[in-house]
Every structure is written in structure tokens, then in C-alpha cells.
PDB file of N, CA and C in Angstrom:
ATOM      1  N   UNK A   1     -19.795 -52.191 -56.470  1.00  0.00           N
ATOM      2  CA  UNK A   1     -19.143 -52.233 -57.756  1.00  0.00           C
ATOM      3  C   UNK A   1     -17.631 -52.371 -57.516  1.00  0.00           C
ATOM      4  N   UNK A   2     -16.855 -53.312 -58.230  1.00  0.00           N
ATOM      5  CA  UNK A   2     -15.356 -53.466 -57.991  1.00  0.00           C
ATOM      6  C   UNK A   2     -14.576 -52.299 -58.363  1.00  0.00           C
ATOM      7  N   UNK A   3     -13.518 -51.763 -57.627  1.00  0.00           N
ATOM      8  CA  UNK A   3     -12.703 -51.251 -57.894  1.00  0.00           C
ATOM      9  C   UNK A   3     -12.470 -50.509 -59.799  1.00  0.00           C
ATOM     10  N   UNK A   4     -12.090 -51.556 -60.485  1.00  0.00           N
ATOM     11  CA  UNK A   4     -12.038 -52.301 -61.502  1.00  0.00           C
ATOM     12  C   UNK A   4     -12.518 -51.105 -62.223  1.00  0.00           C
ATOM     13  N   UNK A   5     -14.032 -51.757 -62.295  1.00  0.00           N
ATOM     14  CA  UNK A   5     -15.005 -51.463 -63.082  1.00  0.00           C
ATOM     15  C   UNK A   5     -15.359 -50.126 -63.076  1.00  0.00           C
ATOM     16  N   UNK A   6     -15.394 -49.706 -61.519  1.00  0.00           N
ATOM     17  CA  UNK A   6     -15.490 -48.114 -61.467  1.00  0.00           C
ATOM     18  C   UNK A   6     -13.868 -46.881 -61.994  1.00  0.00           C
ATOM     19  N   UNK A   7     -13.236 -48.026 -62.051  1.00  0.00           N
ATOM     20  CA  UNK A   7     -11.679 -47.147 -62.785  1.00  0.00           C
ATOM     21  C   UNK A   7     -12.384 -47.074 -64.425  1.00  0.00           C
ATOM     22  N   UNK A   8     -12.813 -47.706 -65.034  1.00  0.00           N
ATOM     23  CA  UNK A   8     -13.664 -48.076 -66.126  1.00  0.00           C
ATOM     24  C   UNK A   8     -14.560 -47.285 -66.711  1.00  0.00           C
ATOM     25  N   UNK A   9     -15.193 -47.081 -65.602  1.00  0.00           N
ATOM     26  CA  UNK A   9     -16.303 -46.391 -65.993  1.00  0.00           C
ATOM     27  C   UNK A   9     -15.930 -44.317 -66.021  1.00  0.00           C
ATOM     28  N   UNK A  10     -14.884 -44.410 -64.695  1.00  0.00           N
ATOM     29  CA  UNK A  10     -13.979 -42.968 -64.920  1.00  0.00           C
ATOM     30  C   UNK A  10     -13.713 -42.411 -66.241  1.00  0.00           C
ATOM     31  N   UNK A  11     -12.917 -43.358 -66.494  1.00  0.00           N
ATOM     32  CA  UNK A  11     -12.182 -43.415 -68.065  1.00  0.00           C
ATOM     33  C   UNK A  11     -12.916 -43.495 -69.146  1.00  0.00           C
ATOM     34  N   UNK A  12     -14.631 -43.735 -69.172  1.00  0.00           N
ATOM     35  CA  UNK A  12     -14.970 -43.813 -70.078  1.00  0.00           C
ATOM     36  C   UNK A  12     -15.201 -41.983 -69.733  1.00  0.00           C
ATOM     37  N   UNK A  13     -15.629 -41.783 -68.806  1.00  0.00           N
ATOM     38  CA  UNK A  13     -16.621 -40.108 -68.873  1.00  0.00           C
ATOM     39  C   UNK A  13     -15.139 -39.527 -69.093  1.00  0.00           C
ATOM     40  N   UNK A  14     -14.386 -39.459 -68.272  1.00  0.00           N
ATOM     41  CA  UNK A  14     -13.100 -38.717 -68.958  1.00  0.00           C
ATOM     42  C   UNK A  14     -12.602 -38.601 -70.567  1.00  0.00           C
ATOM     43  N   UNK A  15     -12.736 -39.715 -71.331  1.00  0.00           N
ATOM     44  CA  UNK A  15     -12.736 -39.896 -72.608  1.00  0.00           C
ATOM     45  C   UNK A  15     -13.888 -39.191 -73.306  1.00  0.00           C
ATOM     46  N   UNK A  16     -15.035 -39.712 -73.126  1.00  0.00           N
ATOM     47  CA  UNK A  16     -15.905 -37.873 -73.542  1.00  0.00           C
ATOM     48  C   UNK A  16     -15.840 -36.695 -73.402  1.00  0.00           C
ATOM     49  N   UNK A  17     -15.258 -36.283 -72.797  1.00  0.00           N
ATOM     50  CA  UNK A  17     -15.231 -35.075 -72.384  1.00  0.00           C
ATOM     51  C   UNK A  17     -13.480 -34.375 -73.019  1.00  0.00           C
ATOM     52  N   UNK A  18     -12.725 -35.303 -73.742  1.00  0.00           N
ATOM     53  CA  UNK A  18     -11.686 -35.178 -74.437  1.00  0.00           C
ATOM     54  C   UNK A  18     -11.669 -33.723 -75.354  1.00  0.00           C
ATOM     55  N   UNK A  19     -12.715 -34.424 -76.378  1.00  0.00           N
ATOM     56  CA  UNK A  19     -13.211 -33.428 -77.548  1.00  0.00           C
ATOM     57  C   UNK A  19     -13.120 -31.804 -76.700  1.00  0.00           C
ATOM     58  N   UNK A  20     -13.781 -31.815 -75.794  1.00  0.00           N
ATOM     59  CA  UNK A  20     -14.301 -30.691 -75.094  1.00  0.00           C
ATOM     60  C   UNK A  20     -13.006 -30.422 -74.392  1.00  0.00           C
ATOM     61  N   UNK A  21     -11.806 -30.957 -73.877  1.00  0.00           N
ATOM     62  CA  UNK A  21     -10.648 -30.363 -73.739  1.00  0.00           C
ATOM     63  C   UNK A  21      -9.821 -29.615 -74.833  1.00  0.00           C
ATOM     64  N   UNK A  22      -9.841 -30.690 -75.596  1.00  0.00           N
ATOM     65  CA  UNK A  22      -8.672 -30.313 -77.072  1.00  0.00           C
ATOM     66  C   UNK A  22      -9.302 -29.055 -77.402  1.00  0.00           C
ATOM     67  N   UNK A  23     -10.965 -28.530 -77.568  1.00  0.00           N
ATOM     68  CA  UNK A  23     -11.286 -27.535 -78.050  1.00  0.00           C
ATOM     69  C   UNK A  23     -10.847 -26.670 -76.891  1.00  0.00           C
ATOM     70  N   UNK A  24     -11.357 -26.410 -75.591  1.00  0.00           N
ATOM     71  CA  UNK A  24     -11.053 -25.319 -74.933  1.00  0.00           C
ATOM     72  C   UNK A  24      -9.826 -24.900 -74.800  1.00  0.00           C
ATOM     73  N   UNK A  25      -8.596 -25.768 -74.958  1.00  0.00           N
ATOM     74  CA  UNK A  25      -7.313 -25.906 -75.396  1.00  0.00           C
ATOM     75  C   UNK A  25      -6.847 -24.838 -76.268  1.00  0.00           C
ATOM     76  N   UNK A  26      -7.227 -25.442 -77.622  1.00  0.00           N
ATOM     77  CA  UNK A  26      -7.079 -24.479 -78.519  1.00  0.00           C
ATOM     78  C   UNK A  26      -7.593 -23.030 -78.414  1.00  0.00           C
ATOM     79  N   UNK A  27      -8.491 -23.064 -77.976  1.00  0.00           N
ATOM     80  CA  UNK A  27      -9.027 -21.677 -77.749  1.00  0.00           C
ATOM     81  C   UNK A  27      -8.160 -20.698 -77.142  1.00  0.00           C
ATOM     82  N   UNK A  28      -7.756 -21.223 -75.854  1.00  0.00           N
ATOM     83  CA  UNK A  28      -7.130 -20.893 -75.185  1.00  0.00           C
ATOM     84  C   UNK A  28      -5.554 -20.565 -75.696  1.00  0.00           C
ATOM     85  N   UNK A  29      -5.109 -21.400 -76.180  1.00  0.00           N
ATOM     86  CA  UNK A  29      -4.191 -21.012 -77.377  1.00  0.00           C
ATOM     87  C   UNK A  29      -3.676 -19.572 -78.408  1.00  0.00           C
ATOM     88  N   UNK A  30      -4.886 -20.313 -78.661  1.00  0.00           N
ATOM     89  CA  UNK A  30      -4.962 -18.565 -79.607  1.00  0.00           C
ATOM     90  C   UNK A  30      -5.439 -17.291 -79.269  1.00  0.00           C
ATOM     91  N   UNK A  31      -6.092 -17.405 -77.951  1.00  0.00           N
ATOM     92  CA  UNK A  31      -6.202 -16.052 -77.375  1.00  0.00           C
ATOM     93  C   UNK A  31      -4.730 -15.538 -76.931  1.00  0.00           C
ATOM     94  N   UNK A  32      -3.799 -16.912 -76.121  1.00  0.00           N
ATOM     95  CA  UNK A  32      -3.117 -16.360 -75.260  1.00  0.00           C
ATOM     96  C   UNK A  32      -1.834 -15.501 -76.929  1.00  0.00           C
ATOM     97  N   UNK A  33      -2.167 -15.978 -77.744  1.00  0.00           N
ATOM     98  CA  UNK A  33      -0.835 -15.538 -79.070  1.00  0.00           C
ATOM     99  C   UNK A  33      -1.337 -14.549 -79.848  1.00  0.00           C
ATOM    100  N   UNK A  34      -2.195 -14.159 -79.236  1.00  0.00           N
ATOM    101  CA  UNK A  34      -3.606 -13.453 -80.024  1.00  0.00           C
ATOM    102  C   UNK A  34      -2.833 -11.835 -79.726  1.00  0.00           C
ATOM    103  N   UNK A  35      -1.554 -11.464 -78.534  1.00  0.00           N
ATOM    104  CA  UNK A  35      -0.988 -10.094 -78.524  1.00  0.00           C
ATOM    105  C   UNK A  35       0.372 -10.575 -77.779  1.00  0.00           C
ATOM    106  N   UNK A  36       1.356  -9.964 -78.413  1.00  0.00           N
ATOM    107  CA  UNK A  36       2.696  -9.919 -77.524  1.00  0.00           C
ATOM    108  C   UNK A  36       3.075  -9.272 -76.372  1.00  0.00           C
ATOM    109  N   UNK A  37       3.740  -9.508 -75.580  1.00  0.00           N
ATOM    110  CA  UNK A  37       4.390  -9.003 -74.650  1.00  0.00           C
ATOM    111  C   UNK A  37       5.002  -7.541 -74.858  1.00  0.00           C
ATOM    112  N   UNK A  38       4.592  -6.941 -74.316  1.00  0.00           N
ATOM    113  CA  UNK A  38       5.523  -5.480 -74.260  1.00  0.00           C
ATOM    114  C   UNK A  38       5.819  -4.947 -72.947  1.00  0.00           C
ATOM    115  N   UNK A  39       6.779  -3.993 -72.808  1.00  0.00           N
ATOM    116  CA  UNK A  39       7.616  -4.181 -71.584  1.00  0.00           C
ATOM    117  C   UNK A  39       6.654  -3.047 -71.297  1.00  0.00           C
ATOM    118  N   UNK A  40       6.518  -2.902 -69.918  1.00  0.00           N
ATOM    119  CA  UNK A  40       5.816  -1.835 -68.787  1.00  0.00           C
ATOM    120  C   UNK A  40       6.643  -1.774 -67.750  1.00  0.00           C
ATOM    121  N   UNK A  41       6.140  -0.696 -66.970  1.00  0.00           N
ATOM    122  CA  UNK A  41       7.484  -0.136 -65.795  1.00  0.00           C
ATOM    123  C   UNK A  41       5.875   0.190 -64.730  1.00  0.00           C
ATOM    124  N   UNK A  42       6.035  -0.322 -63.550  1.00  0.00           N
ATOM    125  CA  UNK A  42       5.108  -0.043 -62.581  1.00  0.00           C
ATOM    126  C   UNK A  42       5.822   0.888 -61.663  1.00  0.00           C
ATOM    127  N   UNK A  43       4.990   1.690 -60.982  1.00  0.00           N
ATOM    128  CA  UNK A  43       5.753   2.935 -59.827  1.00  0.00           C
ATOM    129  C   UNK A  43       5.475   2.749 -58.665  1.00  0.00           C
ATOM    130  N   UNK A  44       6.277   2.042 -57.871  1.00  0.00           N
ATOM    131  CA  UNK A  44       5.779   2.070 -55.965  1.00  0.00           C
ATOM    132  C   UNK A  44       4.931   1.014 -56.449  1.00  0.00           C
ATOM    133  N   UNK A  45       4.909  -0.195 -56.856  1.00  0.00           N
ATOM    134  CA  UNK A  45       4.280  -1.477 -57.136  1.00  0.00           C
ATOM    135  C   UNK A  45       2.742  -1.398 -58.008  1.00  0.00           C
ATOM    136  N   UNK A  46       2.658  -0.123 -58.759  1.00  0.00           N
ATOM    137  CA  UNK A  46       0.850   0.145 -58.920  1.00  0.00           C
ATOM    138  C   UNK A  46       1.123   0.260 -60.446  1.00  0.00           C
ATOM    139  N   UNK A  47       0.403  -0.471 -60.968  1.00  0.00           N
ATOM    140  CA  UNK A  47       0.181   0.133 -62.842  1.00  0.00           C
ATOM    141  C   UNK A  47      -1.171  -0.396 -62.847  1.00  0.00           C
ATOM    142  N   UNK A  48      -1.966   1.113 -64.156  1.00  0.00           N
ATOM    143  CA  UNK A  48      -3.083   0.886 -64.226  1.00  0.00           C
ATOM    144  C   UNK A  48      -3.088   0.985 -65.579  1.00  0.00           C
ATOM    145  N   UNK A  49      -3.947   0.826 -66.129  1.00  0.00           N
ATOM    146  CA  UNK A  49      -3.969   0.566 -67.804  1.00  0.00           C
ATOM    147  C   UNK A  49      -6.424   0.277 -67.887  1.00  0.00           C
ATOM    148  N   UNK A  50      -6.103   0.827 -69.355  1.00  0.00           N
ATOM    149  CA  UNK A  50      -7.186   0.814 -70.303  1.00  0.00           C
ATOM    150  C   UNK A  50      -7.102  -1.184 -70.351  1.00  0.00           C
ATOM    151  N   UNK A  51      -8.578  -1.176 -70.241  1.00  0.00           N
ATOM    152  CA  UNK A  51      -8.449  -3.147 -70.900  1.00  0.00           C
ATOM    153  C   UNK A  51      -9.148  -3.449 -72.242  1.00  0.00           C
ATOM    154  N   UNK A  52      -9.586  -2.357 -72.837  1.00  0.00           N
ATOM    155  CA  UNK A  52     -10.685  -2.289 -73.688  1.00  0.00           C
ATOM    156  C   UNK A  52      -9.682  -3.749 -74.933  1.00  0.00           C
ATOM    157  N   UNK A  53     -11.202  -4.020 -75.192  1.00  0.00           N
ATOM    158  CA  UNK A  53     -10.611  -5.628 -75.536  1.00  0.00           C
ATOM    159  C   UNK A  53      -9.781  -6.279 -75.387  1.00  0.00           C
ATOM    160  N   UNK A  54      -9.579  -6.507 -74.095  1.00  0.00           N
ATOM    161  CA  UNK A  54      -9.088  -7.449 -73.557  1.00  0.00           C
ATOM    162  C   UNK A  54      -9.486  -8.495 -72.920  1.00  0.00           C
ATOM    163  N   UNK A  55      -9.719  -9.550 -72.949  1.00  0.00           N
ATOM    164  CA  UNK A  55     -10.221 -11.012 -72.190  1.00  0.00           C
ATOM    165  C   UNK A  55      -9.393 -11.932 -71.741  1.00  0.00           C
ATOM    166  N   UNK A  56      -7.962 -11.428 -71.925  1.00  0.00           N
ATOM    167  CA  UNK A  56      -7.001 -12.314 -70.194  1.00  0.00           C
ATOM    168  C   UNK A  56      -5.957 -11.713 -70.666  1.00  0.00           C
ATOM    169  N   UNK A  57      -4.821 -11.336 -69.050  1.00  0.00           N
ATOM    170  CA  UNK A  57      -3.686 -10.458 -69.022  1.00  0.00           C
ATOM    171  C   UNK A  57      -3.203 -11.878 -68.900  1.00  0.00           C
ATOM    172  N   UNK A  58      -1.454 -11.108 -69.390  1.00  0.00           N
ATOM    173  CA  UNK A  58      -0.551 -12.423 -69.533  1.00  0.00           C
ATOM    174  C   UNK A  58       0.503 -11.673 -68.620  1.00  0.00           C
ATOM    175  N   UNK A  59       0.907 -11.914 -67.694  1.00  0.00           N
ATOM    176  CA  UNK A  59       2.803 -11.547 -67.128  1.00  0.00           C
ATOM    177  C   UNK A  59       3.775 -12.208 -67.093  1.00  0.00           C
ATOM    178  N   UNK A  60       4.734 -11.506 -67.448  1.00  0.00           N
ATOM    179  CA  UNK A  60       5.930 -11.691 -67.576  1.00  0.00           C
ATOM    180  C   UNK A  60       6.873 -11.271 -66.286  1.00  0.00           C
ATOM    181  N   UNK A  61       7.019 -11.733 -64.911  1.00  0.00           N
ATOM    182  CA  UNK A  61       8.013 -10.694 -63.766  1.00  0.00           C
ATOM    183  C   UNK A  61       8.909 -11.960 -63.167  1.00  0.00           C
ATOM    184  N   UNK A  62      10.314 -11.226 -63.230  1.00  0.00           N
ATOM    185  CA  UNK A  62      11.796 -12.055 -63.119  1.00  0.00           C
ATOM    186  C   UNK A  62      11.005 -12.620 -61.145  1.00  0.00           C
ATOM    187  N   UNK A  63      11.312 -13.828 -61.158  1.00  0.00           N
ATOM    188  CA  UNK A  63      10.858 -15.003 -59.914  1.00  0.00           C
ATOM    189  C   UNK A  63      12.000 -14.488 -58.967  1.00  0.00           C
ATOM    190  N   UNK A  64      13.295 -13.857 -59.393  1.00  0.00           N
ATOM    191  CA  UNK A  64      14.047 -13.512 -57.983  1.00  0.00           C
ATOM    192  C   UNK A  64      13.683 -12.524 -57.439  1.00  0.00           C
ATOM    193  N   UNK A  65      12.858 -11.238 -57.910  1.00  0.00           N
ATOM    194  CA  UNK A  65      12.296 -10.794 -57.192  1.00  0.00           C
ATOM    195  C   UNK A  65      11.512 -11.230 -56.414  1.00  0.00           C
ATOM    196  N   UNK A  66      10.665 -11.942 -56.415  1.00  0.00           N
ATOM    197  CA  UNK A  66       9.892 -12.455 -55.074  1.00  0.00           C
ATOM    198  C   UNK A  66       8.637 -11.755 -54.646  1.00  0.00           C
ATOM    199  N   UNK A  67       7.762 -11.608 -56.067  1.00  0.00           N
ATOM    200  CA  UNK A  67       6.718 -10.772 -55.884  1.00  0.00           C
ATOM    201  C   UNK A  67       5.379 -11.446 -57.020  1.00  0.00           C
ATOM    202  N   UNK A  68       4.280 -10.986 -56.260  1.00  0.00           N
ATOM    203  CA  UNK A  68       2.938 -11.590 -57.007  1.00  0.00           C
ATOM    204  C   UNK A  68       2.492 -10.726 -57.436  1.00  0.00           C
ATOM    205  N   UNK A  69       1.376 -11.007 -58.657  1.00  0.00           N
ATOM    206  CA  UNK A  69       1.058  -9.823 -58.714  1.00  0.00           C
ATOM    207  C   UNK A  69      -0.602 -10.050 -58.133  1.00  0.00           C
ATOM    208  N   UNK A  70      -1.241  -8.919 -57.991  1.00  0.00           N
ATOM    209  CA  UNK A  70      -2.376  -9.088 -57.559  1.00  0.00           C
ATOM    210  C   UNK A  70      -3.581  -7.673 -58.607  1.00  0.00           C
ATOM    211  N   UNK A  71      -4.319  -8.841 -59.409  1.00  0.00           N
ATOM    212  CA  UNK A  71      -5.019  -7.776 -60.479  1.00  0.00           C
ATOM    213  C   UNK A  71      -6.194  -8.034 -60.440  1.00  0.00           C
ATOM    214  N   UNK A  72      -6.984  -6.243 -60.376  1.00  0.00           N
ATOM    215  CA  UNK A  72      -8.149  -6.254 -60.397  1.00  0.00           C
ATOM    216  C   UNK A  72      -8.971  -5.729 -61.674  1.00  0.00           C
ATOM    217  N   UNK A  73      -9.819  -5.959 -62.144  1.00  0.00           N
ATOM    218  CA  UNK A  73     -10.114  -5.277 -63.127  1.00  0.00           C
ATOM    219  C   UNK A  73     -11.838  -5.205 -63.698  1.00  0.00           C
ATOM    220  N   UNK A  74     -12.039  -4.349 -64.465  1.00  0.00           N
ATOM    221  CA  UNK A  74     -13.130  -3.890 -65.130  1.00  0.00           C
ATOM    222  C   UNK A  74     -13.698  -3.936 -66.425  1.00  0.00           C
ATOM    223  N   UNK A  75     -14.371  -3.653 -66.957  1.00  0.00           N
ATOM    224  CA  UNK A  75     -14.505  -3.909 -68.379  1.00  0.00           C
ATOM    225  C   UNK A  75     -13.960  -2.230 -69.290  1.00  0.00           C
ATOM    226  N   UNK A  76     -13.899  -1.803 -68.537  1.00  0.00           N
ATOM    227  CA  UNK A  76     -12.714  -0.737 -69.481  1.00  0.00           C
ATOM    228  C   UNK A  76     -11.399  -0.771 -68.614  1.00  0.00           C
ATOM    229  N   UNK A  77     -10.947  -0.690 -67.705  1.00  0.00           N
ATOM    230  CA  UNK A  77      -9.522  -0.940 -67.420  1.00  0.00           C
ATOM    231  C   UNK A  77      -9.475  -2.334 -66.357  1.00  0.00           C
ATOM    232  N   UNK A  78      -7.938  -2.109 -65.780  1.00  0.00           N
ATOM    233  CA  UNK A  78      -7.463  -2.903 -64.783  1.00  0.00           C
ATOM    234  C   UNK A  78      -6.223  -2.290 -63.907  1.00  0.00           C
ATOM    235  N   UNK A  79      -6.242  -2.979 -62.966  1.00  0.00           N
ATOM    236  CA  UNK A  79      -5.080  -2.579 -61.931  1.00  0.00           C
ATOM    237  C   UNK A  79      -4.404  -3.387 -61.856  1.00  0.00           C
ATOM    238  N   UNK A  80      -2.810  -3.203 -61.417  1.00  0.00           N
ATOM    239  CA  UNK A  80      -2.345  -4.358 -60.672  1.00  0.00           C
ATOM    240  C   UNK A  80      -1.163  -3.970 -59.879  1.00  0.00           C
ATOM    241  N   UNK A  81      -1.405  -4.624 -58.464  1.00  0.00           N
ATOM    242  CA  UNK A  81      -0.467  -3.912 -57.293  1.00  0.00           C
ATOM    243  C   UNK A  81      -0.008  -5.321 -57.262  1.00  0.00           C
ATOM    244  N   UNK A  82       1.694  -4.871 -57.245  1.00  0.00           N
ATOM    245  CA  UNK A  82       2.578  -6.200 -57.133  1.00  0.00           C
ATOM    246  C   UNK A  82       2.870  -6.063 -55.694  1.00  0.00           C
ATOM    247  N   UNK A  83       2.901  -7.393 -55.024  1.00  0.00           N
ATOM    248  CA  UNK A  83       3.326  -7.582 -53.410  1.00  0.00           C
ATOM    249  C   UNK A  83       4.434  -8.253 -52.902  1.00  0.00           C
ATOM    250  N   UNK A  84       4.853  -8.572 -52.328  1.00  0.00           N
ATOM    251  CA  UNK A  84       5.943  -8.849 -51.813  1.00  0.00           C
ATOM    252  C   UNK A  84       5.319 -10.506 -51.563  1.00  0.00           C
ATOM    253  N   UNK A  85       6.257 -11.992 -52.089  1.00  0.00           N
ATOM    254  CA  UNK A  85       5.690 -12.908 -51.411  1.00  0.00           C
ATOM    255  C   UNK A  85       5.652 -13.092 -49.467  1.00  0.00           C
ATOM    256  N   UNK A  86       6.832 -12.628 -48.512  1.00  0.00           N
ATOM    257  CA  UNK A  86       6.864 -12.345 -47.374  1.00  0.00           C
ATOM    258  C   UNK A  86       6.893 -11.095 -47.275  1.00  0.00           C
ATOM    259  N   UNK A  87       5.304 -11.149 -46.755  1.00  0.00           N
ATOM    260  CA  UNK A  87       4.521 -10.016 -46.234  1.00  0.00           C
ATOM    261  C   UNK A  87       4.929  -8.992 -45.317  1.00  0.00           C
ATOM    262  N   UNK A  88       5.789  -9.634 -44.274  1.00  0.00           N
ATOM    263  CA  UNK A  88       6.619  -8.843 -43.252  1.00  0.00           C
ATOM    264  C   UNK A  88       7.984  -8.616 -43.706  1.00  0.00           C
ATOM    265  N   UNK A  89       8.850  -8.996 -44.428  1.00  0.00           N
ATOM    266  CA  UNK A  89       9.634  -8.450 -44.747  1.00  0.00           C
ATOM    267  C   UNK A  89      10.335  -8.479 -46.055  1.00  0.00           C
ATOM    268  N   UNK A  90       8.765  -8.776 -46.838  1.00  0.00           N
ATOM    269  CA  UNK A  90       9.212  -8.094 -48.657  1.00  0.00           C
ATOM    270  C   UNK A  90       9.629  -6.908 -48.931  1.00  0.00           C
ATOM    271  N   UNK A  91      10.290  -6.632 -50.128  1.00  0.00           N
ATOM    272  CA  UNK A  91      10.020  -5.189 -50.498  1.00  0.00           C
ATOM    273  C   UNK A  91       9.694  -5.187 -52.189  1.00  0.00           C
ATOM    274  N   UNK A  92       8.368  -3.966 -52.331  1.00  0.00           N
ATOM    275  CA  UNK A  92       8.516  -4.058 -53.963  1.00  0.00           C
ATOM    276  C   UNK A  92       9.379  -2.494 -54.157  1.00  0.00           C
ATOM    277  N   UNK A  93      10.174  -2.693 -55.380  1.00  0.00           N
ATOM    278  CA  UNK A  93      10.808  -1.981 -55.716  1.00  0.00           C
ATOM    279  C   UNK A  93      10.604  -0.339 -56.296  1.00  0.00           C
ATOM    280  N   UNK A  94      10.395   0.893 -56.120  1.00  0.00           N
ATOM    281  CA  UNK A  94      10.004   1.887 -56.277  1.00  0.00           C
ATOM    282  C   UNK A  94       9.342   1.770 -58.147  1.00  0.00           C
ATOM    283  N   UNK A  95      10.574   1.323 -58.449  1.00  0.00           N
ATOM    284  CA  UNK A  95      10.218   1.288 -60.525  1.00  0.00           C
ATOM    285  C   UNK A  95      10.569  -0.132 -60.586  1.00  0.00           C
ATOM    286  N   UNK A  96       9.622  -0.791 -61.192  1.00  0.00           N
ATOM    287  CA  UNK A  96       9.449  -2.657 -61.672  1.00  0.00           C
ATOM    288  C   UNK A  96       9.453  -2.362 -63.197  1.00  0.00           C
ATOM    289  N   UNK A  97      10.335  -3.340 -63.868  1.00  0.00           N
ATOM    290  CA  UNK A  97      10.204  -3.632 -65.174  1.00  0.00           C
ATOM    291  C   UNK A  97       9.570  -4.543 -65.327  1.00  0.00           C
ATOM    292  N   UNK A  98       8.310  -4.666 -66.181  1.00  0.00           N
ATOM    293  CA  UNK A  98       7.984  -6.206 -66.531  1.00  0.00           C
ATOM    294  C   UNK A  98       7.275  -6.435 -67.962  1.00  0.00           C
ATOM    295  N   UNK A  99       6.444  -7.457 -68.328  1.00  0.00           N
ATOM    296  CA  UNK A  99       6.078  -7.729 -69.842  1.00  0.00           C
ATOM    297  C   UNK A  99       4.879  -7.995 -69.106  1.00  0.00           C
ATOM    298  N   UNK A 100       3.585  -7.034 -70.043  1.00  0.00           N
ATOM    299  CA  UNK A 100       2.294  -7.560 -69.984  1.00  0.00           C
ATOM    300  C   UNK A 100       1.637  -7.646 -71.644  1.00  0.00           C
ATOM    301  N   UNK A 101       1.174  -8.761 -71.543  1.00  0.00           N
ATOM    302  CA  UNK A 101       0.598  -8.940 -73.101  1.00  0.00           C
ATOM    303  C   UNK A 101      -0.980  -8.517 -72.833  1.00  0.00           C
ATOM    304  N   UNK A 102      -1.878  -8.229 -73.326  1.00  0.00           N
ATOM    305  CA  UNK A 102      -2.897  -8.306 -73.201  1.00  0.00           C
ATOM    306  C   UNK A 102      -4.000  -8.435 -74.332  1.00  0.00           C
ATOM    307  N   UNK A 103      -4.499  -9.754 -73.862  1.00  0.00           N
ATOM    308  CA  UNK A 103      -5.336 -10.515 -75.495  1.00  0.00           C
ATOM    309  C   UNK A 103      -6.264 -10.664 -75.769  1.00  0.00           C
TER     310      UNK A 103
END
């Protein structure tokens, strides 16, 4: 099959499957506006929190720090231990300010 035709035929299955973007889109949308940001303070890099209805965390943490976060969670709470991006000689900060929405 030419080149061509198989760019063609991409574009057609990609084009079906449109509908089914724009919706998961939106969805996604309105969950993520679905709760605001409010500020939290983590201790020695650890905050734990209740998740009860919750179905995706949102963060908010300033990029010059230089830290990820790493979250685990459950169907009644969650964790999240922030890390250092260089492992050998990050540091996370004793008290972190940051914004978690949860929606």
C-alpha cells in the first residue's frame, strides 16, 4: 500500500475517534474546575490528607525549588512525599508551601 494512502487511511481512524476526544476533554475539564486550589504546608516533605471524593489531585509547587512530588493514594486518603529532582544532592525543605485542589 503507498505511503499516501496509508497517511489516509490514519487520518480517517484518527478523525473517528475525534468525537471521543472532545468528550473526554471536556470531562476532564470540569472535573479539573470542579475544586480550587488551597494553600497546604507539608513537614520534612510528607502531607497526608482524607481523599474522600476525590478522583484527581491537582498541584500547584514553585519549579525553583526543584522538587517532584510523588503521590500515593487510597480510596479514603492519600500521601504525598515531595523529593528532591537530584537525588544526591537535593534538599526538600523542613516546611513547603504549596496549592492542592482536589476534585
Amino acid at each position: 500500500m503507498p505511503q499516501a494512502q496509508r497517511d489516509a487511511q490514519v487520518d480517517s481512524w484518527l478523525a473517528s475517534l475525534r468525537p471521543l476526544n472532545q468528550a473526554l476533554t471536556l470531562i476532564l475539564d470540569l472535573i479539573r474546575n470542579s475544586a480550587p486550589f488551597r494553600k497546604q504546608t507539608s513537614m520534612n516533605g510528607f502531607y497526608q490528607d482524607n481523599g474522600e471524593d476525590a478522583d484527581l489531585l491537582r498541584l500547584h509547587l514553585p519549579l525553583g525549588l526543584q522538587l517532584y512530588p510523588q503521590i500515593s493514594g487510597h480510596k479514603s486518603r492519600f500521601a504525598i512525599r515531595f523529593m528532591p529532582l537530584d537525588s544526591d544532592n537535593g534538599v526538600v525543605p523542613e516546611r513547603l508551601d504549596f496549592e492542592l485542589a482536589c476534585c
